[in-house]
C-alpha atoms as a PDB file:
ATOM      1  CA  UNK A   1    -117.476-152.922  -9.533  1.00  0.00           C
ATOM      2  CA  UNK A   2    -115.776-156.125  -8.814  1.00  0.00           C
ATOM      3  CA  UNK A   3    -117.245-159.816  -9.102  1.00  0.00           C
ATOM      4  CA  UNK A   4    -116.246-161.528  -5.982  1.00  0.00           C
ATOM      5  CA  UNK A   5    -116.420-165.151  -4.835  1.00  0.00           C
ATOM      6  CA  UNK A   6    -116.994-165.293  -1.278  1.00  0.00           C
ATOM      7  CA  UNK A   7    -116.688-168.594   0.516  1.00  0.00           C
ATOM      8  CA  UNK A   8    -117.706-168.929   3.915  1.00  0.00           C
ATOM      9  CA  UNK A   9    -120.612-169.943   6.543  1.00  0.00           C
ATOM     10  CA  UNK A  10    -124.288-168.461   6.244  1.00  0.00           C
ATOM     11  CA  UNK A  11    -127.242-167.654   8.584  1.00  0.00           C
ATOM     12  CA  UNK A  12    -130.866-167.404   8.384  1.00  0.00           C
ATOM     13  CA  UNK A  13    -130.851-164.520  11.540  1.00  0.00           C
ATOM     14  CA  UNK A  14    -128.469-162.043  12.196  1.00  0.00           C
ATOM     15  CA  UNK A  15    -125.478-160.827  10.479  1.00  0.00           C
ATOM     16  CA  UNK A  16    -122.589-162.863  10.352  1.00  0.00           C
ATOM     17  CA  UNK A  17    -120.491-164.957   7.932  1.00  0.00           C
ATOM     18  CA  UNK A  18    -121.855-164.736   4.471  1.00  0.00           C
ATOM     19  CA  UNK A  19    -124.877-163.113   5.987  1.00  0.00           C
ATOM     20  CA  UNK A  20    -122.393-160.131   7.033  1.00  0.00           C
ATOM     21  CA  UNK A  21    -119.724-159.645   4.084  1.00  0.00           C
ATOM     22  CA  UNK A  22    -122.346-160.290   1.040  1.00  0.00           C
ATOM     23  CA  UNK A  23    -123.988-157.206   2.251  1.00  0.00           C
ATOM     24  CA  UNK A  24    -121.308-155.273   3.151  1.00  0.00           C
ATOM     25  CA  UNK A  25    -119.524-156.145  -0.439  1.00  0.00           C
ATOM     26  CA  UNK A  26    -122.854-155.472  -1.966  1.00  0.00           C
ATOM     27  CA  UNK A  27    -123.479-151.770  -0.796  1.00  0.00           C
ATOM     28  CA  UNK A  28    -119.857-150.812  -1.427  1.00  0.00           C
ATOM     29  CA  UNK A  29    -120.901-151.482  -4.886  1.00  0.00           C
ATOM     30  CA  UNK A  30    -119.761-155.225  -5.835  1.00  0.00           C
ATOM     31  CA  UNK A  31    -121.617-158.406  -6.730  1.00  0.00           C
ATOM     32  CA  UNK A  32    -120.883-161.300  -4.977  1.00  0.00           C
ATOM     33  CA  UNK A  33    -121.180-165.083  -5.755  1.00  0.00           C
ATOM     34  CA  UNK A  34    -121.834-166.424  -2.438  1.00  0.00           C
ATOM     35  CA  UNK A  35    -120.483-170.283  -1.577  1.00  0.00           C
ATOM     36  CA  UNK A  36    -121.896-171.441   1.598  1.00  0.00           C
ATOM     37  CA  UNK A  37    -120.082-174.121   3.755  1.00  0.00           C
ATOM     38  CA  UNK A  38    -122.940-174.386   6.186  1.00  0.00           C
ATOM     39  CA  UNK A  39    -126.033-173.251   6.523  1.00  0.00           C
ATOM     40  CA  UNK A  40    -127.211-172.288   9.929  1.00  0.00           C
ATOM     41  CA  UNK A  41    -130.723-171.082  11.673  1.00  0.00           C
ATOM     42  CA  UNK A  42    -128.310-168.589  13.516  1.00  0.00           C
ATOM     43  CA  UNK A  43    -124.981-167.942  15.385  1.00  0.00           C
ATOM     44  CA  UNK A  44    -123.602-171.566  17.110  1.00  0.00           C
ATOM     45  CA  UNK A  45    -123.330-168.920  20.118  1.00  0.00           C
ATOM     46  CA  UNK A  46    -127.105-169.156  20.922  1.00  0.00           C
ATOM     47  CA  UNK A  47    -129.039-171.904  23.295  1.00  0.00           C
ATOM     48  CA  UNK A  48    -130.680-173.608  20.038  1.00  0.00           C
ATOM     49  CA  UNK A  49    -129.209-173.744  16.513  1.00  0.00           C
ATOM     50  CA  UNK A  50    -130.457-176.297  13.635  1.00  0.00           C
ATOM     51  CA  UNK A  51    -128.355-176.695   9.692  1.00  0.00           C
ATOM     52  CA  UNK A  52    -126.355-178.658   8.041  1.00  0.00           C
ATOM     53  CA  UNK A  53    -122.946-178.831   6.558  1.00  0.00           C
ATOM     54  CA  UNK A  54    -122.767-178.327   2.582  1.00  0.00           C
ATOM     55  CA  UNK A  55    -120.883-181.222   1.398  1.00  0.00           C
ATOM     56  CA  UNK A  56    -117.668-180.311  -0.343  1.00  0.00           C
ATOM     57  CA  UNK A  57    -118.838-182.420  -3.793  1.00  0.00           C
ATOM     58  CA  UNK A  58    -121.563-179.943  -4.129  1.00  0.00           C
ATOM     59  CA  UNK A  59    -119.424-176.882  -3.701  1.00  0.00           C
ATOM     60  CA  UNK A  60    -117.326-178.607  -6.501  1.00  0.00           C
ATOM     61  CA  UNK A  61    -119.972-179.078  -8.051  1.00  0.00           C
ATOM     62  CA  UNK A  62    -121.121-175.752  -8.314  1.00  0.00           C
ATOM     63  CA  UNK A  63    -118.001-173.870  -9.158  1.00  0.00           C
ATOM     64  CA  UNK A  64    -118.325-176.605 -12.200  1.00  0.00           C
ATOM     65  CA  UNK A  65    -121.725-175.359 -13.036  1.00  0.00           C
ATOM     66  CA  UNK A  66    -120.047-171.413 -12.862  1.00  0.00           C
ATOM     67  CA  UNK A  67    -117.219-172.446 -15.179  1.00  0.00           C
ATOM     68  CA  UNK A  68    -119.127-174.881 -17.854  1.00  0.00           C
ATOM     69  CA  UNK A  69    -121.646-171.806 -17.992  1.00  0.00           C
ATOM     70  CA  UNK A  70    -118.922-169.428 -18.896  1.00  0.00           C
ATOM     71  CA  UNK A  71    -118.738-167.364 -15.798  1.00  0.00           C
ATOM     72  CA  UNK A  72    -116.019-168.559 -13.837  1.00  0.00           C
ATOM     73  CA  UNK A  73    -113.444-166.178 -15.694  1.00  0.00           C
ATOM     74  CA  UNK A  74    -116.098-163.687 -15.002  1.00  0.00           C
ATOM     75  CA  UNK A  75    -114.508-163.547 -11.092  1.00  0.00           C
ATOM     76  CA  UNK A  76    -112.157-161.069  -9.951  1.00  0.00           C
ATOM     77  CA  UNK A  77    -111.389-162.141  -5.866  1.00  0.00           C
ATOM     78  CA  UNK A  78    -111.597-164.729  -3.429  1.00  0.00           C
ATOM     79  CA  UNK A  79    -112.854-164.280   0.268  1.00  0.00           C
ATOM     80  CA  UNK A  80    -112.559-167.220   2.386  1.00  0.00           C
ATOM     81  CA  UNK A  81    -113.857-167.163   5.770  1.00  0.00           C
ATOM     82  CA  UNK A  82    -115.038-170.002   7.753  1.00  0.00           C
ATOM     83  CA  UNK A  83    -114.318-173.609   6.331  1.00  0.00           C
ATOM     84  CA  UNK A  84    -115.133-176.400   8.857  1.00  0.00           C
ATOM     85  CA  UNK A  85    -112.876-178.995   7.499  1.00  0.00           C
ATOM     86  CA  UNK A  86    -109.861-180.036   5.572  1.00  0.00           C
ATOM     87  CA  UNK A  87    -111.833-181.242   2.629  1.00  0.00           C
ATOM     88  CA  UNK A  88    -114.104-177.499   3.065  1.00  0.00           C
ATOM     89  CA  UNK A  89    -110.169-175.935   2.707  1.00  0.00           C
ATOM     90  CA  UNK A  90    -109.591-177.891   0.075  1.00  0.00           C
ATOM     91  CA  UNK A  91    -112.265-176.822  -2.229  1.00  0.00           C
ATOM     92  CA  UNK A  92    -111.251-173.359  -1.424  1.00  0.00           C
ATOM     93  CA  UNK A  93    -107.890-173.848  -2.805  1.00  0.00           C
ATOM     94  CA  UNK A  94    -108.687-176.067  -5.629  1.00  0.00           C
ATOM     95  CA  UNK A  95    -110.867-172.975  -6.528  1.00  0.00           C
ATOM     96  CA  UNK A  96    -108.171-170.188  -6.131  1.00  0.00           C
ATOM     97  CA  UNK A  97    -105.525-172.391  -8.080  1.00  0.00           C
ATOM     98  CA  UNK A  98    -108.362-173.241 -10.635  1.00  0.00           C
ATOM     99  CA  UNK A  99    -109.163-169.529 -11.379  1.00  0.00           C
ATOM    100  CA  UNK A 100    -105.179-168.677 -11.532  1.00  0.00           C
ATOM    101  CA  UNK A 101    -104.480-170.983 -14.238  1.00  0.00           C
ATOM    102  CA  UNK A 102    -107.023-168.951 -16.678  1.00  0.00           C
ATOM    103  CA  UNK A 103    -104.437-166.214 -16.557  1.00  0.00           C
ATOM    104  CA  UNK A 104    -106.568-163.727 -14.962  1.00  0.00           C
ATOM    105  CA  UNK A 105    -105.103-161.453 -11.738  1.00  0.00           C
ATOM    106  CA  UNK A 106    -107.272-162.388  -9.339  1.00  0.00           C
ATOM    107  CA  UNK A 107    -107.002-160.925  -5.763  1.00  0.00           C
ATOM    108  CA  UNK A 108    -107.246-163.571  -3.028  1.00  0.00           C
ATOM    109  CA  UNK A 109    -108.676-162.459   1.014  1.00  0.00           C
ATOM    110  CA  UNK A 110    -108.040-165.319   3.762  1.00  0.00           C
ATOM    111  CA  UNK A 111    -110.028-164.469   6.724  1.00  0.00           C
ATOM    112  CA  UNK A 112    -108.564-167.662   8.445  1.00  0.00           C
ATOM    113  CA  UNK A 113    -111.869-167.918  10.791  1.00  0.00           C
ATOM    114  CA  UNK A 114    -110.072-170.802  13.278  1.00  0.00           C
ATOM    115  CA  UNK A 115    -110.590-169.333  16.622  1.00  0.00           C
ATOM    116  CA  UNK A 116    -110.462-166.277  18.777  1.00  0.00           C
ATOM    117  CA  UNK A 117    -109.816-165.095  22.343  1.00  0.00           C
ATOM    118  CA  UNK A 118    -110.383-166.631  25.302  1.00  0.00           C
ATOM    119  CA  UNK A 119    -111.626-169.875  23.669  1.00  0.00           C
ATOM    120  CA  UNK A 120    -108.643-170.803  21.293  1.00  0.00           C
ATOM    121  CA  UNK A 121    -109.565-173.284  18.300  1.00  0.00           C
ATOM    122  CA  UNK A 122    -113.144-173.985  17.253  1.00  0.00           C
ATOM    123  CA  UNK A 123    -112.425-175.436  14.215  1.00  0.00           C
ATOM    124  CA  UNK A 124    -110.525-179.314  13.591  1.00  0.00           C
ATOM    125  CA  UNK A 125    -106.879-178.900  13.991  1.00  0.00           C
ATOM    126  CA  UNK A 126    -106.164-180.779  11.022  1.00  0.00           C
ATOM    127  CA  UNK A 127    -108.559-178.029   9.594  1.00  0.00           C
ATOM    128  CA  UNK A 128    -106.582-175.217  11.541  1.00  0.00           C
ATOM    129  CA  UNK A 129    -103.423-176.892   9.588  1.00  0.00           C
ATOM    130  CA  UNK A 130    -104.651-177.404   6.086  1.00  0.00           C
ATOM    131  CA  UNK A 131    -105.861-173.331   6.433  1.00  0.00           C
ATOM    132  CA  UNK A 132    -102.081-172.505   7.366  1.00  0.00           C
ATOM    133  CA  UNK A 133    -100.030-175.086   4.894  1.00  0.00           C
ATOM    134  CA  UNK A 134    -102.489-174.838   1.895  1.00  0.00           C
ATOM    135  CA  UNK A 135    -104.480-171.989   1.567  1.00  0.00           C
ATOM    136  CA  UNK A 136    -102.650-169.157   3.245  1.00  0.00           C
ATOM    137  CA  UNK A 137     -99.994-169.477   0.549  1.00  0.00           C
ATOM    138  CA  UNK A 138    -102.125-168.551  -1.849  1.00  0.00           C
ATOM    139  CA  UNK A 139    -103.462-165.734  -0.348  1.00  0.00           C
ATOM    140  CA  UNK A 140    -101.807-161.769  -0.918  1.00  0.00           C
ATOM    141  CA  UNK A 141    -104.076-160.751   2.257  1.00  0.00           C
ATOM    142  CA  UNK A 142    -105.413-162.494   5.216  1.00  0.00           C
ATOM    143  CA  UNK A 143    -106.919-161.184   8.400  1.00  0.00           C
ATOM    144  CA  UNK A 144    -106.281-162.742  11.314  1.00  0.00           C
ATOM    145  CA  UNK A 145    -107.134-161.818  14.896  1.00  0.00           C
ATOM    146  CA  UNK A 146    -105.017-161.812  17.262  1.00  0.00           C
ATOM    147  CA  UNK A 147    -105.599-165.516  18.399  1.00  0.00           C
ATOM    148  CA  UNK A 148    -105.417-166.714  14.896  1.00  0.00           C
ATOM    149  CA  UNK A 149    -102.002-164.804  14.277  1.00  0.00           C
ATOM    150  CA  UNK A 150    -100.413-166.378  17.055  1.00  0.00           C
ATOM    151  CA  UNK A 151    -101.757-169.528  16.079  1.00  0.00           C
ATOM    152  CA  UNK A 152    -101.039-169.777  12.266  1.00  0.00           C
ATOM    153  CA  UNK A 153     -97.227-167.776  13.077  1.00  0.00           C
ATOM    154  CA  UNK A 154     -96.293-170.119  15.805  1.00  0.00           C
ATOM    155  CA  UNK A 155     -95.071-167.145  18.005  1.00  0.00           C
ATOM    156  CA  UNK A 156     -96.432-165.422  20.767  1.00  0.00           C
ATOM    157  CA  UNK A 157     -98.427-162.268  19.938  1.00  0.00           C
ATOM    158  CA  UNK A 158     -98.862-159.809  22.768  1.00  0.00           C
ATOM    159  CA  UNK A 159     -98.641-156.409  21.513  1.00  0.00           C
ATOM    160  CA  UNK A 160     -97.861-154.639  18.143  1.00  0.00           C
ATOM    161  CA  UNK A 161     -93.909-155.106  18.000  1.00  0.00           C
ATOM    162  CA  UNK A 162     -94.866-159.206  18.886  1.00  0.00           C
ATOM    163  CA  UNK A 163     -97.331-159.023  16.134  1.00  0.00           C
ATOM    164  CA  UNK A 164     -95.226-156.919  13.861  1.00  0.00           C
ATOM    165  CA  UNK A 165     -93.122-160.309  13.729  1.00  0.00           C
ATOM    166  CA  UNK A 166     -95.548-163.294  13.347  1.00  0.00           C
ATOM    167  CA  UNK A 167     -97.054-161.421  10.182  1.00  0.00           C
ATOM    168  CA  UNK A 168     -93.762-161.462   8.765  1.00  0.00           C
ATOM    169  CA  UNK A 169     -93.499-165.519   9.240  1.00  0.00           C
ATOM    170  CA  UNK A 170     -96.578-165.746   7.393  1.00  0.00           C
ATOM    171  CA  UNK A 171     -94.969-164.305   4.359  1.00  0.00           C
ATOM    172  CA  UNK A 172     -97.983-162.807   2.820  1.00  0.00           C
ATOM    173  CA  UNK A 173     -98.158-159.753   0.890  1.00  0.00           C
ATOM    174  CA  UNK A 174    -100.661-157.680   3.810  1.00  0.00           C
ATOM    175  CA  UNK A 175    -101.332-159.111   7.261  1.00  0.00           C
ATOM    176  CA  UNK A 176    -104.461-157.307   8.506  1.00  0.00           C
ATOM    177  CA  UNK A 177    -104.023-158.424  12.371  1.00  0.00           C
ATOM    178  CA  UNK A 178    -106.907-157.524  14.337  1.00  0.00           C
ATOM    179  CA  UNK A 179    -107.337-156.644  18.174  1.00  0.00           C
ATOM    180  CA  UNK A 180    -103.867-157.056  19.279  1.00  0.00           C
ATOM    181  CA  UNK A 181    -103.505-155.530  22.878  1.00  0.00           C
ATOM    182  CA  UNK A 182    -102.123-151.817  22.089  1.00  0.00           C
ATOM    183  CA  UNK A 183     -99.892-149.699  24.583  1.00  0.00           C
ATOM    184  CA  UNK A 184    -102.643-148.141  26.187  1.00  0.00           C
ATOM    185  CA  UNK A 185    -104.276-150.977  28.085  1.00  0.00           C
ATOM    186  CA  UNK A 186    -107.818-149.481  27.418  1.00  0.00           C
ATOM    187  CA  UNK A 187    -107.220-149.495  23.589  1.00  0.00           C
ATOM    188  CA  UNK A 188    -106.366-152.359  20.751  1.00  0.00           C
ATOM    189  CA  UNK A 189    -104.851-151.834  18.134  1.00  0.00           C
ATOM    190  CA  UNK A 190    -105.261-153.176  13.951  1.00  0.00           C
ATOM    191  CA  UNK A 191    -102.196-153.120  12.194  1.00  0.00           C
ATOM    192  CA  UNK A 192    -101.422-153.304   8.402  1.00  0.00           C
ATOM    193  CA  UNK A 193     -98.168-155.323   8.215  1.00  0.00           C
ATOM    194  CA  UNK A 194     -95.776-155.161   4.926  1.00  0.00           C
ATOM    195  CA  UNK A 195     -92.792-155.107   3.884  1.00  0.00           C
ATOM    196  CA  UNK A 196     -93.424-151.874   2.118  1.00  0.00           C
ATOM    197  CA  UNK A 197     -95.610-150.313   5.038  1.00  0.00           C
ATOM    198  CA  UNK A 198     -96.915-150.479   8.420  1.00  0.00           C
ATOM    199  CA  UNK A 199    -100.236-148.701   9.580  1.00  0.00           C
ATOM    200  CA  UNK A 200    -102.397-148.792  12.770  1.00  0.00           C
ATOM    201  CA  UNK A 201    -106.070-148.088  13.645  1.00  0.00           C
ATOM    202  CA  UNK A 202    -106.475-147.975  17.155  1.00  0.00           C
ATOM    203  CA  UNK A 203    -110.153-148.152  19.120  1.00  0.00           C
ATOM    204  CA  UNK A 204    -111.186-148.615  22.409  1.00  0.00           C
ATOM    205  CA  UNK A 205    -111.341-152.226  24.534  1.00  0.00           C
ATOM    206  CA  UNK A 206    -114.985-153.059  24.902  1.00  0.00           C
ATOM    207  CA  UNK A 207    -116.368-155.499  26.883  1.00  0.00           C
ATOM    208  CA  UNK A 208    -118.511-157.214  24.649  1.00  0.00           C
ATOM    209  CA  UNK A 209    -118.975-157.278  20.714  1.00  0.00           C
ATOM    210  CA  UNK A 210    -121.649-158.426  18.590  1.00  0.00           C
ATOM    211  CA  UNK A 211    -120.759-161.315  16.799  1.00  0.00           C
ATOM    212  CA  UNK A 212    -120.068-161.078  13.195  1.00  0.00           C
ATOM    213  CA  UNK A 213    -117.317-158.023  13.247  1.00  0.00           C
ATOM    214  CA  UNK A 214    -114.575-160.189  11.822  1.00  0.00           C
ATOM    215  CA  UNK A 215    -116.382-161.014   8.621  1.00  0.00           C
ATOM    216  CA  UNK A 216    -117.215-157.543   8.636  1.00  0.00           C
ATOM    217  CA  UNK A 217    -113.986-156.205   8.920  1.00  0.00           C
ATOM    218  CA  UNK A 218    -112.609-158.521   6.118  1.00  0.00           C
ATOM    219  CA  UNK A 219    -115.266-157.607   3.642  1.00  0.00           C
ATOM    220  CA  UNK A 220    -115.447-153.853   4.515  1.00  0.00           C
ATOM    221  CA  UNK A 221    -111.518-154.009   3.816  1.00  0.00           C
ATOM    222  CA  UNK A 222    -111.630-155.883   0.469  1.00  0.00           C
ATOM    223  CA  UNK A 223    -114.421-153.739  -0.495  1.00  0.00           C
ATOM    224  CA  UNK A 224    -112.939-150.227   0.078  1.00  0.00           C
ATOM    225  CA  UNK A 225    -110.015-151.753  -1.908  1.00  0.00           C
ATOM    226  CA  UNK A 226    -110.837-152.918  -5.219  1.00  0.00           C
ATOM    227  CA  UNK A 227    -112.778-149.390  -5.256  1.00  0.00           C
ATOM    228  CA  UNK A 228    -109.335-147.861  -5.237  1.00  0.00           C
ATOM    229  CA  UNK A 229    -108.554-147.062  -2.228  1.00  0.00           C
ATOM    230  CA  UNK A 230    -104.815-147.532  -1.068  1.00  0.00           C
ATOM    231  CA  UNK A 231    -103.888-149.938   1.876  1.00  0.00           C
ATOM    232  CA  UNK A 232    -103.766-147.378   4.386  1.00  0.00           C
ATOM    233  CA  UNK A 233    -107.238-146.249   3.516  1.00  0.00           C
ATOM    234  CA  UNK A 234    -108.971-149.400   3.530  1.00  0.00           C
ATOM    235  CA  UNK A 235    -108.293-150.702   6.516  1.00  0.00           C
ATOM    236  CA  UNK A 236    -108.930-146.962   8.063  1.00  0.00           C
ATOM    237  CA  UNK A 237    -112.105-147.145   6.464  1.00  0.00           C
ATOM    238  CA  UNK A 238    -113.104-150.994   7.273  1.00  0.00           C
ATOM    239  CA  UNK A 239    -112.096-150.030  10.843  1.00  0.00           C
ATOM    240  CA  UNK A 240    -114.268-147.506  11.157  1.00  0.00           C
ATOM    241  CA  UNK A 241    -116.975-149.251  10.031  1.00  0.00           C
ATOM    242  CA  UNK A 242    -116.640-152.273  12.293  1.00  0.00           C
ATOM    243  CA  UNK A 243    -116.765-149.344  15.185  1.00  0.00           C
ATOM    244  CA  UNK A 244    -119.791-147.324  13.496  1.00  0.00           C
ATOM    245  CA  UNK A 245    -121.833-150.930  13.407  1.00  0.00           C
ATOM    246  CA  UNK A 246    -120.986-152.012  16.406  1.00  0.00           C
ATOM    247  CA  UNK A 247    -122.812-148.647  17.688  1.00  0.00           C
ATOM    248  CA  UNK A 248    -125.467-149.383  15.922  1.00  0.00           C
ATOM    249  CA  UNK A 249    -125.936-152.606  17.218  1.00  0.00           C
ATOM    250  CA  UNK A 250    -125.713-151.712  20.979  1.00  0.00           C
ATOM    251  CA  UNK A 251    -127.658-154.667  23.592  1.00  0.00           C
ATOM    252  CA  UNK A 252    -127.627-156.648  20.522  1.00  0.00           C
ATOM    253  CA  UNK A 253    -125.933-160.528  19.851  1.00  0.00           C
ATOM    254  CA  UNK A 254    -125.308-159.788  16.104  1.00  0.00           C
ATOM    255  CA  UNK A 255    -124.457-157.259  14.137  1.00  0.00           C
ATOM    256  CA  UNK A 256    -127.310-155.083  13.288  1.00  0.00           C
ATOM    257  CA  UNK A 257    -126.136-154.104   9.533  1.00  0.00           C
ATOM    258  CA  UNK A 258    -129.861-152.717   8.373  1.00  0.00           C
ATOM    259  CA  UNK A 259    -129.745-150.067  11.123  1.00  0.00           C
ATOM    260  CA  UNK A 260    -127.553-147.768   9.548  1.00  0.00           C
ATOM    261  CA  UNK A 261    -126.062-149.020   6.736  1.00  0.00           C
ATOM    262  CA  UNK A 262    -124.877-145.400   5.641  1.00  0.00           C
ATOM    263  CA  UNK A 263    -122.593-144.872   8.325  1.00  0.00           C
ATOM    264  CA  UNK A 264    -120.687-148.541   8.400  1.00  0.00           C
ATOM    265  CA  UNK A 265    -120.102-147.967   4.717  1.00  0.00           C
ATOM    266  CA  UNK A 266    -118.840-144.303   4.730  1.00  0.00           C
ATOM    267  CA  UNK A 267    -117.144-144.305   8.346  1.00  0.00           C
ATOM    268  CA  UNK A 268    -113.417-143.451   8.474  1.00  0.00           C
ATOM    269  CA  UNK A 269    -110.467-143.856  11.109  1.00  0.00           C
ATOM    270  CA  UNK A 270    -107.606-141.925  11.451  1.00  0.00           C
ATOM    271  CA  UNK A 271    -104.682-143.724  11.518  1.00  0.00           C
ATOM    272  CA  UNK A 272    -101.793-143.792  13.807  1.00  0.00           C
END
């Protein structure tokens, strides 16, 4: 079991952000501290949402209260997700550097939540930025889609070989790019990207997703990790998971996570 610190948006319906990768973390077998940057009645997607922001001083605030109760050093990884402005980015960071300088290894998961196809940026630019200058660098994975790859490298990302070479510019340990056109026009591809190893899950184009299988992905991935499994088998593992969810949430806007929890958990890929 691993103590993770999970920093991202949260939900009262449905199953994405926090709402998504605290559950997924938590039947994999790890506890999770969750840090909400907003709190929402559901997905922004939907006619009608209501929340609020949660003010960067009170996130400080409470990673104060963890570390003057003793349980700071307690923490093992970070997972970022969605941080809605430079100041949100900046806790994050502050955070990550702040648990480093205890001396403990501690394993650090960017999902760089920015934007995604066909819409391009929903987040502030300047927020977009302070993700790529300040807290990717701290980061030894982050998990991009294909949008945010392009984005954050700078380059052009249009199939694997493309996006082979704007996860090298990033100069992180593993790139986890996600739904990068594949050869097969019918297929995408999620590649693993190095410089010790390269690995690919393939699945099948589909026309519409629930929302949440990013922060799925991300979790499912760091999850399947710190329980030992290599690289290669994480991602073939968080892969197949996304896929066995996203079957269980057929007709649905969300993820449907309750439905079969069993077989998003256990579900395996083959790689290519």
């Amino acid at each position: 079991m691993a103590r993770i610190l999970a920093i991202s948006s949260q939900v009262a319906r449905g199953h994405v952000g926090l709402s998504a990768a605290v559950f997924a973390l938590q039947r994999l077998g790890h506890e999770v501290w969750p840090l909400p940057t907003v709190l929402l009645s559901n997905h922004p997607g939907h006619a009608k949402i209501a929340g609020t922001r949660i003010e960067p001083d009170v996130l400080t605030a409470m990673v104060d209260a963890l570390a003057d109760n003793g349980w700071l050093a307690e923490i093992d990884a970070v997972l970022t997700g969605y941080l809605p402005s430079t100041e949100h980015v900046q806790v994050a960071a502050n955070t990550i550097r702040r648990l480093r300088a205890g001396g403990k290894k501690l394993l650090v998961l960017v999902d760089p939540v920015i934007g995604d196809d066909p819409t391009g940026l929903y987040v502030d630019v300047t927020a977009a930025k302070e993700i790529r200058d300040t807290l990717l660098p701290l980061a030894g994975i982050t998990t991009p889609n294909r949008f945010e790859l392009a984005w954050l490298s700078g380059m052009s990302v249009t199939d694997t070989l493309s996006a082979t070479a704007a996860a090298a510019r990033l100069s992180i340990a593993d790139v986890l790019a996600t739904s990068v056109p594949a050869m097969d026009a019918e297929s995408l591809a999620n590649l693993l990207l190095s410089q010790s190893r390269s690995s690919e899950v393939t699945v099948r184009r589909l026309g519409k997703v629930p929302h949440g299988t990013g922060d799925l992905l991300a979790a499912l991935y760091l999850g399947h990790y710190l329980n030992g499994a290599a690289p290669e088998q994480a991602l073939a593992s968080a892969v197949g998971g996304v896929q066995a969810a996203i079957e269980a949430s057929a007709g649905a806007g969300e993820l449907q996570l309750s439905a079969a929890p069993h077989r998003w958990a256990e579900t395996k890929l083959l790689l290519t």
